[in-house]
C-alpha atoms as a PDB file:
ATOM      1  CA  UNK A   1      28.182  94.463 107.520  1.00  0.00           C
ATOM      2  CA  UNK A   2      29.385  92.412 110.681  1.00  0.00           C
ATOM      3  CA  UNK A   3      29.715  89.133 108.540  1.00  0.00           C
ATOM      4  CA  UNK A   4      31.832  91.365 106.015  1.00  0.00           C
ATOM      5  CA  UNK A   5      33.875  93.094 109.080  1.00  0.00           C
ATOM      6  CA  UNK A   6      34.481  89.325 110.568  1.00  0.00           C
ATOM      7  CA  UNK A   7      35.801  87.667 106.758  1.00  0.00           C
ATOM      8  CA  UNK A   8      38.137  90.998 106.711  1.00  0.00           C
ATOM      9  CA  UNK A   9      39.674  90.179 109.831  1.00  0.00           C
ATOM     10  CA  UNK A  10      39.603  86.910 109.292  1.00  0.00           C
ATOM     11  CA  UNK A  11      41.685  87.240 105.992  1.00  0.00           C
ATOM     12  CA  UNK A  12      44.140  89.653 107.917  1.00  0.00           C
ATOM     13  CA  UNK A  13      44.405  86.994 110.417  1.00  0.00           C
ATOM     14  CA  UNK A  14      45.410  84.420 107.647  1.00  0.00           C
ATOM     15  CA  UNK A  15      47.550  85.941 105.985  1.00  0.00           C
ATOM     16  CA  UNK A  16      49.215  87.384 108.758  1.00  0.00           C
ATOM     17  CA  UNK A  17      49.333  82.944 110.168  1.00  0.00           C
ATOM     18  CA  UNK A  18      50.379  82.191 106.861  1.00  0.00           C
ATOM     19  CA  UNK A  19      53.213  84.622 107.027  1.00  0.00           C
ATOM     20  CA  UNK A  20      54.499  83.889 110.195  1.00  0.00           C
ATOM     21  CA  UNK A  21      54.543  80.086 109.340  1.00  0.00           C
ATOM     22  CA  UNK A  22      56.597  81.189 105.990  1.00  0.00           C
ATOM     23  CA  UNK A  23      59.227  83.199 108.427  1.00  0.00           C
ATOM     24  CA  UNK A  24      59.321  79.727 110.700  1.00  0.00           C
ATOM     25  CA  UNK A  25      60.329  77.818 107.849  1.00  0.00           C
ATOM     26  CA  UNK A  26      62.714  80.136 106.283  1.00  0.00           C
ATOM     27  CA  UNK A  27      64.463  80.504 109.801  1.00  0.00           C
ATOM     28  CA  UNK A  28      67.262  78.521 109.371  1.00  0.00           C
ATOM     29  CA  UNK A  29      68.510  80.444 106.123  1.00  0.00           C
ATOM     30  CA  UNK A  30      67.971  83.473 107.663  1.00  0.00           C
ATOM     31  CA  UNK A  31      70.441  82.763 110.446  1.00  0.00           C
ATOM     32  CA  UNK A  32      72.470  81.889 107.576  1.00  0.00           C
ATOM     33  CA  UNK A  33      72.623  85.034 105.977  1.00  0.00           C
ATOM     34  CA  UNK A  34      72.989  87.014 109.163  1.00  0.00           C
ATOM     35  CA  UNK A  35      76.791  87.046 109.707  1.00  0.00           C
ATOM     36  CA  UNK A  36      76.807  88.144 106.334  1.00  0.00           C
ATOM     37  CA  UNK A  37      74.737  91.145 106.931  1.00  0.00           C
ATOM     38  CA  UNK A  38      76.632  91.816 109.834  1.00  0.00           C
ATOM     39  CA  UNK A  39      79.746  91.842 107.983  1.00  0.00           C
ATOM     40  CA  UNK A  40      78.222  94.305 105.047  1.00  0.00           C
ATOM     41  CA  UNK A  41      76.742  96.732 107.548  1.00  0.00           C
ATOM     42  CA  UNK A  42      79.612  97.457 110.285  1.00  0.00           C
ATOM     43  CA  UNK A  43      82.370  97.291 107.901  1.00  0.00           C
ATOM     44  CA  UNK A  44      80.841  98.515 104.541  1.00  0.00           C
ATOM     45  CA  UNK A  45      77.791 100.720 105.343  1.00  0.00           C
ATOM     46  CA  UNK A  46      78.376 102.323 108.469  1.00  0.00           C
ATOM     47  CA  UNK A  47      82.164 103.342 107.649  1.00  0.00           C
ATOM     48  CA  UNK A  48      80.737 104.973 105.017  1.00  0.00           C
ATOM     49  CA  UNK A  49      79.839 108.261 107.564  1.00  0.00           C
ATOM     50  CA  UNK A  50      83.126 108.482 107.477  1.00  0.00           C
ATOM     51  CA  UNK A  51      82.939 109.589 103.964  1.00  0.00           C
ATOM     52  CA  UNK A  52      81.974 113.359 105.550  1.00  0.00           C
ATOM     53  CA  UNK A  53      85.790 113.934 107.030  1.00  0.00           C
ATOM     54  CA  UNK A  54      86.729 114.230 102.780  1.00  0.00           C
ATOM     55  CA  UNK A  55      85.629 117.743 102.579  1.00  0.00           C
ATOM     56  CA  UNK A  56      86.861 118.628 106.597  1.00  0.00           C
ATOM     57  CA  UNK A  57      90.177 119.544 107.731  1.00  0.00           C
ATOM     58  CA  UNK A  58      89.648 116.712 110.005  1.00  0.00           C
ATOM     59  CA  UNK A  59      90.915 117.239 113.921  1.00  0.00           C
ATOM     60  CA  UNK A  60      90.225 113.661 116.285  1.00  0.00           C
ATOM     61  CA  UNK A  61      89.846 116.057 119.066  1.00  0.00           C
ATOM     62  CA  UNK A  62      87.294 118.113 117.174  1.00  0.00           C
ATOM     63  CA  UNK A  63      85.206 115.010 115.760  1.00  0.00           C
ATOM     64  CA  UNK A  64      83.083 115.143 112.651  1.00  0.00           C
ATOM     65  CA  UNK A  65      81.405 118.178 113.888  1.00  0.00           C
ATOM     66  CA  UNK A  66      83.776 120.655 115.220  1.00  0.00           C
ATOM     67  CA  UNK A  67      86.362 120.152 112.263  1.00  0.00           C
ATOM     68  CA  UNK A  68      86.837 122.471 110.174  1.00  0.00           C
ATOM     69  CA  UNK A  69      84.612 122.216 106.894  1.00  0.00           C
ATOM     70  CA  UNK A  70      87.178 122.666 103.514  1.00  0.00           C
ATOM     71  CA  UNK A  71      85.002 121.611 100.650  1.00  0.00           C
ATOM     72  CA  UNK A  72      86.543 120.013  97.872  1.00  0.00           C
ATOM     73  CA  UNK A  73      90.471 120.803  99.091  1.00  0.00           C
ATOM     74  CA  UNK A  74      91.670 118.104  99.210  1.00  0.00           C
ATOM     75  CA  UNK A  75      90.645 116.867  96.148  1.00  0.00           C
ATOM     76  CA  UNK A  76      92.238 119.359  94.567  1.00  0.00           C
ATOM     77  CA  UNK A  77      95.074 118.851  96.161  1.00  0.00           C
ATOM     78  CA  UNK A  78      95.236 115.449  94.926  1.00  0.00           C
ATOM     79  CA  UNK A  79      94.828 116.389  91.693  1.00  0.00           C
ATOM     80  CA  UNK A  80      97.734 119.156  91.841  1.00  0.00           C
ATOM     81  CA  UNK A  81     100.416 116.433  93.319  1.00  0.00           C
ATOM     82  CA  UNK A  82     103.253 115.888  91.161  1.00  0.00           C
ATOM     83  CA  UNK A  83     102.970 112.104  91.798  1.00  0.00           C
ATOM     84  CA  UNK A  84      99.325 111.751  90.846  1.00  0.00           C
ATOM     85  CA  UNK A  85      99.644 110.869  87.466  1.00  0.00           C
ATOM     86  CA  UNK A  86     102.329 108.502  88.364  1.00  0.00           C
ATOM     87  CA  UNK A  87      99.993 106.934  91.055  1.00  0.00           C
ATOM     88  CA  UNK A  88      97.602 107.145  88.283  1.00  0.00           C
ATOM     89  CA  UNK A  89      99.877 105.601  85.454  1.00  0.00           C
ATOM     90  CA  UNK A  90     100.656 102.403  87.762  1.00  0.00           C
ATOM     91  CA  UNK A  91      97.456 101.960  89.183  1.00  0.00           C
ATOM     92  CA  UNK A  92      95.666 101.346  85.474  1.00  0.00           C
ATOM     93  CA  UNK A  93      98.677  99.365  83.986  1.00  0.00           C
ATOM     94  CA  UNK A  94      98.082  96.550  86.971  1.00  0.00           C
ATOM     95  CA  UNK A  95      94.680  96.981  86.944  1.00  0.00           C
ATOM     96  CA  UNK A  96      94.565  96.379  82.977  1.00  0.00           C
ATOM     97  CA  UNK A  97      97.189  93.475  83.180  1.00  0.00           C
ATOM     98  CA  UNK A  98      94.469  92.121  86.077  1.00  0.00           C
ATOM     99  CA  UNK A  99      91.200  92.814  83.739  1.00  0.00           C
ATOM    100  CA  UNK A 100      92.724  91.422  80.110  1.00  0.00           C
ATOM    101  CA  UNK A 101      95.636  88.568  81.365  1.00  0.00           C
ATOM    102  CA  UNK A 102      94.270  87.235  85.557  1.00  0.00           C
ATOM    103  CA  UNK A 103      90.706  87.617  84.527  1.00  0.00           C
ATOM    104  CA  UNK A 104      90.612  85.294  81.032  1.00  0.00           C
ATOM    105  CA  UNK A 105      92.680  82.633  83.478  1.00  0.00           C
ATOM    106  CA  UNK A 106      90.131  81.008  85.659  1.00  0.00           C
ATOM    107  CA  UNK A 107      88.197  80.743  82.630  1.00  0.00           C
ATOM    108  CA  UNK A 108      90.587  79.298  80.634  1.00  0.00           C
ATOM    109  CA  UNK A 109      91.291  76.969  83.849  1.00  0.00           C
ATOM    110  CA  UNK A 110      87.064  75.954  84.306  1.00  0.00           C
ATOM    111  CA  UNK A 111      87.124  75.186  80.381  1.00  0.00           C
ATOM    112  CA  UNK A 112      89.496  72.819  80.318  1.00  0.00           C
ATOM    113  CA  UNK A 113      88.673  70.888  83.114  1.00  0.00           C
ATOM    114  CA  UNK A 114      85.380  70.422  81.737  1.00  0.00           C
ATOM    115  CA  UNK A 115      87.123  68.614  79.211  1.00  0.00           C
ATOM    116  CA  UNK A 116      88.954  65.982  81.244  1.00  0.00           C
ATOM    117  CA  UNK A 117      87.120  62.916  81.272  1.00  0.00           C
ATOM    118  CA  UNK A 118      89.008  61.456  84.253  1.00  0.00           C
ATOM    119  CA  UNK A 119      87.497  62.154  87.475  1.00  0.00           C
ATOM    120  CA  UNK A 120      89.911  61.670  90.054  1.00  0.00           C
ATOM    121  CA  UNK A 121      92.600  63.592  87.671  1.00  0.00           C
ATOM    122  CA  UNK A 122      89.886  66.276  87.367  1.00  0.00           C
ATOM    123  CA  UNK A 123      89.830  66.165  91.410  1.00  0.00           C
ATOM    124  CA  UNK A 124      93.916  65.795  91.851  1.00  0.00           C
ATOM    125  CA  UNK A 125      94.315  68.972  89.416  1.00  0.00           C
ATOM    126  CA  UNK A 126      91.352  70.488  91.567  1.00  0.00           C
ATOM    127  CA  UNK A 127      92.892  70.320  94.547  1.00  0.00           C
ATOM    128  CA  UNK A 128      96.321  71.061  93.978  1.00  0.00           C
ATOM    129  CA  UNK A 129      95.236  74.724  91.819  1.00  0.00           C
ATOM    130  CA  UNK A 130      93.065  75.615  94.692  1.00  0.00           C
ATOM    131  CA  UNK A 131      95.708  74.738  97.106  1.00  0.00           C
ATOM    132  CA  UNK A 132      97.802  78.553  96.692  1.00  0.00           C
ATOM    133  CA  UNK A 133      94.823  80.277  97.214  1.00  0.00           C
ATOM    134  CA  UNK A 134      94.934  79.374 101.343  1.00  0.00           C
ATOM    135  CA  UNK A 135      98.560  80.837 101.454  1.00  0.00           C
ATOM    136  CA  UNK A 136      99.164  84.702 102.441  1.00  0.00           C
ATOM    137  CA  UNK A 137     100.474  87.097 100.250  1.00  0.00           C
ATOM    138  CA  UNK A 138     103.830  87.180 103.205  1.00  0.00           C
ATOM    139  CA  UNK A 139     104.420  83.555 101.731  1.00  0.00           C
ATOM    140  CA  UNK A 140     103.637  84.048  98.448  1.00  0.00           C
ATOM    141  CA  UNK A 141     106.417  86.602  98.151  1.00  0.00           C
ATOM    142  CA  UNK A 142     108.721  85.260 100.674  1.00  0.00           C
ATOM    143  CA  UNK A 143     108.754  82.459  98.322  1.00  0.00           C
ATOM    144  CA  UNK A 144     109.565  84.936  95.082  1.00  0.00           C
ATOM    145  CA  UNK A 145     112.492  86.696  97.479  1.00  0.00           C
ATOM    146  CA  UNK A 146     114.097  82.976  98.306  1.00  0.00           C
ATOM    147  CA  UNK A 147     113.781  81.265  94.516  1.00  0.00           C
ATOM    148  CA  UNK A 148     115.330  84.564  93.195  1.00  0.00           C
ATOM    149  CA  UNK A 149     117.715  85.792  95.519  1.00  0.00           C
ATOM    150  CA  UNK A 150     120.696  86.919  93.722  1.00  0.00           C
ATOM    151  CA  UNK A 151     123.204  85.243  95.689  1.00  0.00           C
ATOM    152  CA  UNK A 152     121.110  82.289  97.517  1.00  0.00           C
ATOM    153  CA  UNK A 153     118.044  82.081  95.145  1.00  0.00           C
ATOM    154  CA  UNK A 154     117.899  78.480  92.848  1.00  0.00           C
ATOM    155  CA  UNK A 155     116.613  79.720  90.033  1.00  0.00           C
ATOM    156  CA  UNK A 156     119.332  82.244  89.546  1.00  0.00           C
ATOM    157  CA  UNK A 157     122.281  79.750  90.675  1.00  0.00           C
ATOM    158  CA  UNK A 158     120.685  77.439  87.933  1.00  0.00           C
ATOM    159  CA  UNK A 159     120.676  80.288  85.519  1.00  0.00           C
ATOM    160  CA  UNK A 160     124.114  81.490  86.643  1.00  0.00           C
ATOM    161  CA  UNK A 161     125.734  77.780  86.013  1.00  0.00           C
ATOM    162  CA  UNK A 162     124.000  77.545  82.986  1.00  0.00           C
ATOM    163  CA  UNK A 163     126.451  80.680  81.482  1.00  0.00           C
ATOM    164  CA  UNK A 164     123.056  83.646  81.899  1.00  0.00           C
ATOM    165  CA  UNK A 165     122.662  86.286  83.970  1.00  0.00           C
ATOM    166  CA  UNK A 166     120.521  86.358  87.433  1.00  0.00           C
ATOM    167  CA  UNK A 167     117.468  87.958  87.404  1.00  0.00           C
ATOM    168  CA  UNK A 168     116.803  90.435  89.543  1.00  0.00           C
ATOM    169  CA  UNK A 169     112.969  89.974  89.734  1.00  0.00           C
ATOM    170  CA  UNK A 170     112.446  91.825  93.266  1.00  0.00           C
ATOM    171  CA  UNK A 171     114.259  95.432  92.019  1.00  0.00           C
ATOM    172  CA  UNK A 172     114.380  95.645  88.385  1.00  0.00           C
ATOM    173  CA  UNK A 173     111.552  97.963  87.949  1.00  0.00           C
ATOM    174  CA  UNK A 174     111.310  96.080  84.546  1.00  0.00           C
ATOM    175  CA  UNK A 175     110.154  92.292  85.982  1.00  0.00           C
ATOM    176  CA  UNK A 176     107.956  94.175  88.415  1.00  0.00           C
ATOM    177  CA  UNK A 177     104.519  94.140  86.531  1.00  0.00           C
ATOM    178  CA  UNK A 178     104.904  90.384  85.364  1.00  0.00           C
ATOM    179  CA  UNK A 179     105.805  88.961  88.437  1.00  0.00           C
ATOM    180  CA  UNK A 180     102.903  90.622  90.208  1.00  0.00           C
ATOM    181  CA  UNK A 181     100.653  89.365  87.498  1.00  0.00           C
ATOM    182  CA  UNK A 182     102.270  85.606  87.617  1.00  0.00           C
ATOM    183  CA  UNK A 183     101.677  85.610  90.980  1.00  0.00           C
ATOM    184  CA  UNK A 184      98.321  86.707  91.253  1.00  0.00           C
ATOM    185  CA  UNK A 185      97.518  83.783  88.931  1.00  0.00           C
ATOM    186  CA  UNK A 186      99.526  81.307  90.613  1.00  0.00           C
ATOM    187  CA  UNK A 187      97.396  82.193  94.037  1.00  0.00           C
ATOM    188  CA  UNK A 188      94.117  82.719  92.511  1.00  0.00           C
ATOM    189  CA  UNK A 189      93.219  81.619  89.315  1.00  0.00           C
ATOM    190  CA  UNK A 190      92.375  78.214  90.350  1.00  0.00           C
ATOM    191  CA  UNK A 191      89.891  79.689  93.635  1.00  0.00           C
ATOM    192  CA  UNK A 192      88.530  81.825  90.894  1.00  0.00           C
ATOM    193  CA  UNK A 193      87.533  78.874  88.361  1.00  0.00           C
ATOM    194  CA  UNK A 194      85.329  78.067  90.841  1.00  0.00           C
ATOM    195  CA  UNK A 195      82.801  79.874  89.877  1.00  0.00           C
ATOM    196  CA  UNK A 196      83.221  79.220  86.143  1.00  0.00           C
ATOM    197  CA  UNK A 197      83.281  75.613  86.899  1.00  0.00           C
ATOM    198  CA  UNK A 198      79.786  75.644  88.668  1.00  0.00           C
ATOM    199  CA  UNK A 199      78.708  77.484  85.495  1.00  0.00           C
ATOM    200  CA  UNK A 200      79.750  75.013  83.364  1.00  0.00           C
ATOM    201  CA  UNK A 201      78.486  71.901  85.827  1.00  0.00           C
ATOM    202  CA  UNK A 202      74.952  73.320  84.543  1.00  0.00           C
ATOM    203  CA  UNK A 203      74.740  72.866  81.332  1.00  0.00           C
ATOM    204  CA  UNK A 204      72.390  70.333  79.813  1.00  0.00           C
ATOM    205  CA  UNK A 205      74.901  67.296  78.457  1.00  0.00           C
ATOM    206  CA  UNK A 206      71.966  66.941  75.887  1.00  0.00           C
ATOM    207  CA  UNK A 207      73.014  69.904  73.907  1.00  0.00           C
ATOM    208  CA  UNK A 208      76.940  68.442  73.673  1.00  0.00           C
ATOM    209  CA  UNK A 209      75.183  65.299  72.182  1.00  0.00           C
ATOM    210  CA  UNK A 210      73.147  67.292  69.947  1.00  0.00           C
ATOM    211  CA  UNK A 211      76.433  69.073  68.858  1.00  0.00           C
ATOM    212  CA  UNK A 212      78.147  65.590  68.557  1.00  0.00           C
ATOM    213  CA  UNK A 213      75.287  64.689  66.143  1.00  0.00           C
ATOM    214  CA  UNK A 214      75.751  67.598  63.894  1.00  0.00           C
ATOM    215  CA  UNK A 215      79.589  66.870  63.835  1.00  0.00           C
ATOM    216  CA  UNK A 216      81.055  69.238  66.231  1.00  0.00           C
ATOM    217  CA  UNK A 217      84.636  68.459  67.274  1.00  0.00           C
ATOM    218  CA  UNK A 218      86.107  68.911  70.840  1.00  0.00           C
ATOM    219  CA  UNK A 219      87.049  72.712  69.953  1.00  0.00           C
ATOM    220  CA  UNK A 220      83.697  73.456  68.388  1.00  0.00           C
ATOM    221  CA  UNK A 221      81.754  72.256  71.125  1.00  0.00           C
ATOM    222  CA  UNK A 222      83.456  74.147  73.425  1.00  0.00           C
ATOM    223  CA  UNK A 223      82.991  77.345  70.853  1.00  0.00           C
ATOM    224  CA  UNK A 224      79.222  76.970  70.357  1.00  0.00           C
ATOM    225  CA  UNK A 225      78.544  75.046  73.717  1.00  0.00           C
ATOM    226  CA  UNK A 226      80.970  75.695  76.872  1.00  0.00           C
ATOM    227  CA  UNK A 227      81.415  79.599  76.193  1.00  0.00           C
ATOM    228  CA  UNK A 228      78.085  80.847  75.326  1.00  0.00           C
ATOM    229  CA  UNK A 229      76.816  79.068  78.494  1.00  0.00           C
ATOM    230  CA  UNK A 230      79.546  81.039  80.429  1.00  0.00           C
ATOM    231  CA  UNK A 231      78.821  84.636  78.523  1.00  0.00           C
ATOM    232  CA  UNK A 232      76.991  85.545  80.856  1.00  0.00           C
ATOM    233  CA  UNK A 233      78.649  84.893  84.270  1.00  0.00           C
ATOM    234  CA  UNK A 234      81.522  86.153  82.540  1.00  0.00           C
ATOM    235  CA  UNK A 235      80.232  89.484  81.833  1.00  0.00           C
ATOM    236  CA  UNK A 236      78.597  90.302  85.239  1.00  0.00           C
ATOM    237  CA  UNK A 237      81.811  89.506  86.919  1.00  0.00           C
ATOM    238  CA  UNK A 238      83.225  91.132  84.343  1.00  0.00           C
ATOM    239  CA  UNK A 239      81.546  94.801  84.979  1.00  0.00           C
ATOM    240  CA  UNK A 240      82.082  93.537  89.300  1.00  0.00           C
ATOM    241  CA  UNK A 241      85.643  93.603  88.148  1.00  0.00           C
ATOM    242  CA  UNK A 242      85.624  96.900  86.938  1.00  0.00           C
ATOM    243  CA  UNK A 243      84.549  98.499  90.323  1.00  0.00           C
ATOM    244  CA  UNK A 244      87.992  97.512  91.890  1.00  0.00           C
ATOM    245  CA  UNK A 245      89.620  98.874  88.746  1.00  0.00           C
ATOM    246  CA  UNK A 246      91.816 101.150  90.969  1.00  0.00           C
ATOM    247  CA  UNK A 247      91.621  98.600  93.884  1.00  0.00           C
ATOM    248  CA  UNK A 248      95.501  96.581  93.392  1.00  0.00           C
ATOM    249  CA  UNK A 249      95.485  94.952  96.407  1.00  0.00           C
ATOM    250  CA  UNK A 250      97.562  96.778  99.190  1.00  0.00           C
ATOM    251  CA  UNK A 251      99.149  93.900 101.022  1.00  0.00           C
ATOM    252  CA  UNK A 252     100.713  92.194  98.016  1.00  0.00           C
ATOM    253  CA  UNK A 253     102.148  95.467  96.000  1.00  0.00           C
ATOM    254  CA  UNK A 254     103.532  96.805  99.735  1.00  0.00           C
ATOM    255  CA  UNK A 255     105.647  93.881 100.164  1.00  0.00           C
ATOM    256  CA  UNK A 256     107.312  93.554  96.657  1.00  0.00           C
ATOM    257  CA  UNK A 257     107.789  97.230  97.134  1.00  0.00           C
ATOM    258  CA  UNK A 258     111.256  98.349  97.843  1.00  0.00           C
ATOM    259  CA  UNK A 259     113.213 101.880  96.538  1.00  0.00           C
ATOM    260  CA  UNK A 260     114.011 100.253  93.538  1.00  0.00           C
ATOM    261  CA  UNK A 261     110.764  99.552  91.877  1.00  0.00           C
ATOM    262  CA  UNK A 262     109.317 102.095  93.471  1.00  0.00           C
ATOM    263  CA  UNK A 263     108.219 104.148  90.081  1.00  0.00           C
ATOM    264  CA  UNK A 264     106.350 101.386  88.782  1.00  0.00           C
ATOM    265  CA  UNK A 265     105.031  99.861  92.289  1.00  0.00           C
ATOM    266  CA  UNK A 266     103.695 102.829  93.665  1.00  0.00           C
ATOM    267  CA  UNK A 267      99.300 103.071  93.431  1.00  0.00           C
ATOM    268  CA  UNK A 268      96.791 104.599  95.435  1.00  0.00           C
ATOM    269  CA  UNK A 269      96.794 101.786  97.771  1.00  0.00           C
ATOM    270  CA  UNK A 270     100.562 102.347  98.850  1.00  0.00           C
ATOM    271  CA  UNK A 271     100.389 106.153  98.391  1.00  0.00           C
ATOM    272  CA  UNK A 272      97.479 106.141 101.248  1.00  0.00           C
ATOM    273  CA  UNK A 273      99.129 104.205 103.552  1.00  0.00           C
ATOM    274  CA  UNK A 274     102.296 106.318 103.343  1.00  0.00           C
ATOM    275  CA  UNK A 275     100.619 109.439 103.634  1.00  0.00           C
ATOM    276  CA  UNK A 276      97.321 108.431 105.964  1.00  0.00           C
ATOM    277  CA  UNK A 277      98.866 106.277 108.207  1.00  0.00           C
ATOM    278  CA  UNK A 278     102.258 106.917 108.549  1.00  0.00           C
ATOM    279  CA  UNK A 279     101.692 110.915 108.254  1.00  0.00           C
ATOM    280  CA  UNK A 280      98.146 110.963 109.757  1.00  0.00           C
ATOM    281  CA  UNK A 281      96.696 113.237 106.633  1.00  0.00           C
ATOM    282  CA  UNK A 282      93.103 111.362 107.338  1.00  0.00           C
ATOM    283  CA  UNK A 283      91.203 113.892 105.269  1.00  0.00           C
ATOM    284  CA  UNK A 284      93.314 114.033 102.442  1.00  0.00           C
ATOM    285  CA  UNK A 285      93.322 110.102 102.229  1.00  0.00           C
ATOM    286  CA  UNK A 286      89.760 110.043 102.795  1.00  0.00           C
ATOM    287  CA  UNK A 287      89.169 112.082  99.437  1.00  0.00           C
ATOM    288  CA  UNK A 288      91.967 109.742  97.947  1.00  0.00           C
ATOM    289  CA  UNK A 289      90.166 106.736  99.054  1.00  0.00           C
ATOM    290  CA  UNK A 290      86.393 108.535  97.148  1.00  0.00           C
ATOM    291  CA  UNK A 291      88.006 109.380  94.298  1.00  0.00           C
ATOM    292  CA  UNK A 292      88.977 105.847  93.773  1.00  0.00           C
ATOM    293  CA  UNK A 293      85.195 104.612  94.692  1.00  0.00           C
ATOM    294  CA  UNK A 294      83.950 106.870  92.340  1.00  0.00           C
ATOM    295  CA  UNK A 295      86.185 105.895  89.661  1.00  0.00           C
ATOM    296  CA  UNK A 296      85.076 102.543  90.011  1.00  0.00           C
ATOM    297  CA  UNK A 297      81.106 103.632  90.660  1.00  0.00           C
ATOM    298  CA  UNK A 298      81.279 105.338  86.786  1.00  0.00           C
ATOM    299  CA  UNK A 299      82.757 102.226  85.314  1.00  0.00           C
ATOM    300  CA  UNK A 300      80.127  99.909  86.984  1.00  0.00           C
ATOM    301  CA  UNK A 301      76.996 101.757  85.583  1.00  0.00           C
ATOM    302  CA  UNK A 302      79.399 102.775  81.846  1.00  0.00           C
ATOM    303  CA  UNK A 303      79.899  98.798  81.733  1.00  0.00           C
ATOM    304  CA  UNK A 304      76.407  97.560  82.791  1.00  0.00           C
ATOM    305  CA  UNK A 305      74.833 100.333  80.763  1.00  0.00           C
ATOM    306  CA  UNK A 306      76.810  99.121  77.643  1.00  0.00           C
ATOM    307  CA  UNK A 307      75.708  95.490  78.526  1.00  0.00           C
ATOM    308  CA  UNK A 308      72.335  95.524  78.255  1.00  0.00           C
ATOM    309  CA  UNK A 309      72.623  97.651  75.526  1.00  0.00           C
ATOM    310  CA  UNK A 310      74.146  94.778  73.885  1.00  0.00           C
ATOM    311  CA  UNK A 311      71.245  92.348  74.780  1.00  0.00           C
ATOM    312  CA  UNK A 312      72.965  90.947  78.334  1.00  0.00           C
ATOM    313  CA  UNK A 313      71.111  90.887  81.321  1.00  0.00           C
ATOM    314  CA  UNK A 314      74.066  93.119  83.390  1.00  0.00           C
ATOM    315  CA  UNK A 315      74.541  93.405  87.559  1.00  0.00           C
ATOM    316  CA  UNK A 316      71.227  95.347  87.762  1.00  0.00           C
END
């Protein structure tokens, strides 16, 4: 029984030495992933207590637990606003131009440079698409407000002295959506292909030689070859896309935003600045803010339940 006792302990021991010596090695990464963690849990998981002032008539003074507790209010508040639809109608027309024109352009972008043959052209083009990404949304549309300025702007002095008509990109309510969406590409399709082109730096060069021998072409290589090795990738960012459906982006819609365009410009995003920040309605922004989470919580598990319905492996 004593010889038994001492292997037991002496198992416990080893395993417990071989453990240790595993958490020595894997040190290094670890410290690696720890500003990460930080970053997730004090600005993702613990702001999430802050979920609770949704359903309270929220006083600072008061705190969480002296406010006044108004259930689902302020939801239904939201729901009853004239302007919610609207907010509504705006937010899913960007979001859909995002989904079905941004998303296919990275990939679009990764696919065909896989297909130049030329390194350093490959690297040149590289650089230069990535380049926009760096810049901040103040440049990005300072830049829009200077080339089209209706009495200053060079694209609309060129169009002028060529006999047409300025456009006015930054207050007809009509060039609104597009110029959001060719901006968005112009600043982040190219960061985007990154991912794409990692995908694609994977594939076994055996299989395009097997595809050569069969007698695929250039276009049905990249058919039967380049986008089935990308299906996947595609689809789980795919369904991550979905979760920000009625996430716009609040810096870049606030400063193309003007009275003008203001029927097509104004989301969620815009809507709870105005009325959280400026009017201090924390509560009813709060719920704003969950509905939208929500929103984007269904679509997640609609999109990765339809996935591996379909065969794909999904987020989860």
């Amino acid at each position: 029984m004593r010889q038994e006792a001492g292997l037991n302990v002496s198992r416990v021991g080893g395993r417990r030495g071989e453990a240790w010596k595993e958490w020595r090695r894997g040190f290094p990464l670890y410290l690696m992933i720890l500003p990460g963690l930080l970053f997730f849990l004090i600005f993702r998981y613990i702001p999430m207590g802050g979920i609770l002032i949704a359903f309270q008539d929220f006083n600072p003074f008061g705190g969480f637990f002296k406010s006044e507790w108004v259930g689902f209010a302020h939801f239904a508040r939201l729901f009853g606003e004239p302007d919610f639809w609207s907010l509504l109608r705006n937010t899913m027309v960007l979001s859909a131009l995002n989904l079905f024109l941004f998303f296919p352009a990275p990939i679009l972008i990764a696919v065909v440079l896989n297909e130049v043959r030329r390194q350093w052209f490959r690297k040149v083009v590289q650089t230069v698409i990535y380049m926009p990404h760096f810049l901040s949304w103040v440049v990005v549309v300072g830049i829009t407000v200077i080339l089209f300025s209706t009495q200053e702007g060079a694209v609309n002095k060129a169009l002028v002295n060529s006999g047409m008509s300025p456009l006015e990109v930054m207050t007809d309510p009509d060039f609104f959506r597009w110029t959001y969406l060719i901006q968005n590409i112009w600043k982040e399709a190219g960061w985007n292909a990154i991912i794409f082109l990692a995908a694609l730096a994977s594939i076994n060069p055996t299989l395009y030689e097997a595809a050569v021998v069969d007698g695929a072409n250039r276009w049905r290589q990249i058919w039967h070859v380049t986008l089935p090795a990308l299906r996947s990738v595609i689809i789980i960012l795919f369904i991550l896309r979905l979760g920000h459906v009625m996430d716009i982006g609040f810096e870049h819609i606030y400063l193309m935003q003007n009275s003008l365009n203001l029927s097509v410009s104004d989301v969620f995003d815009t809507y709870v600045y105005r009325t959280g920040v400026l009017q201090g309605e924390f509560s009813y922004t709060t719920a704003v803010g969950l509905f939208k989470s929500c929103v984007g919580l269904v679509l997640i598990i609609l999109a990765n339940k339809l996935s591996k319905k379909f065969g794909e492996e999904g987020v989860y």
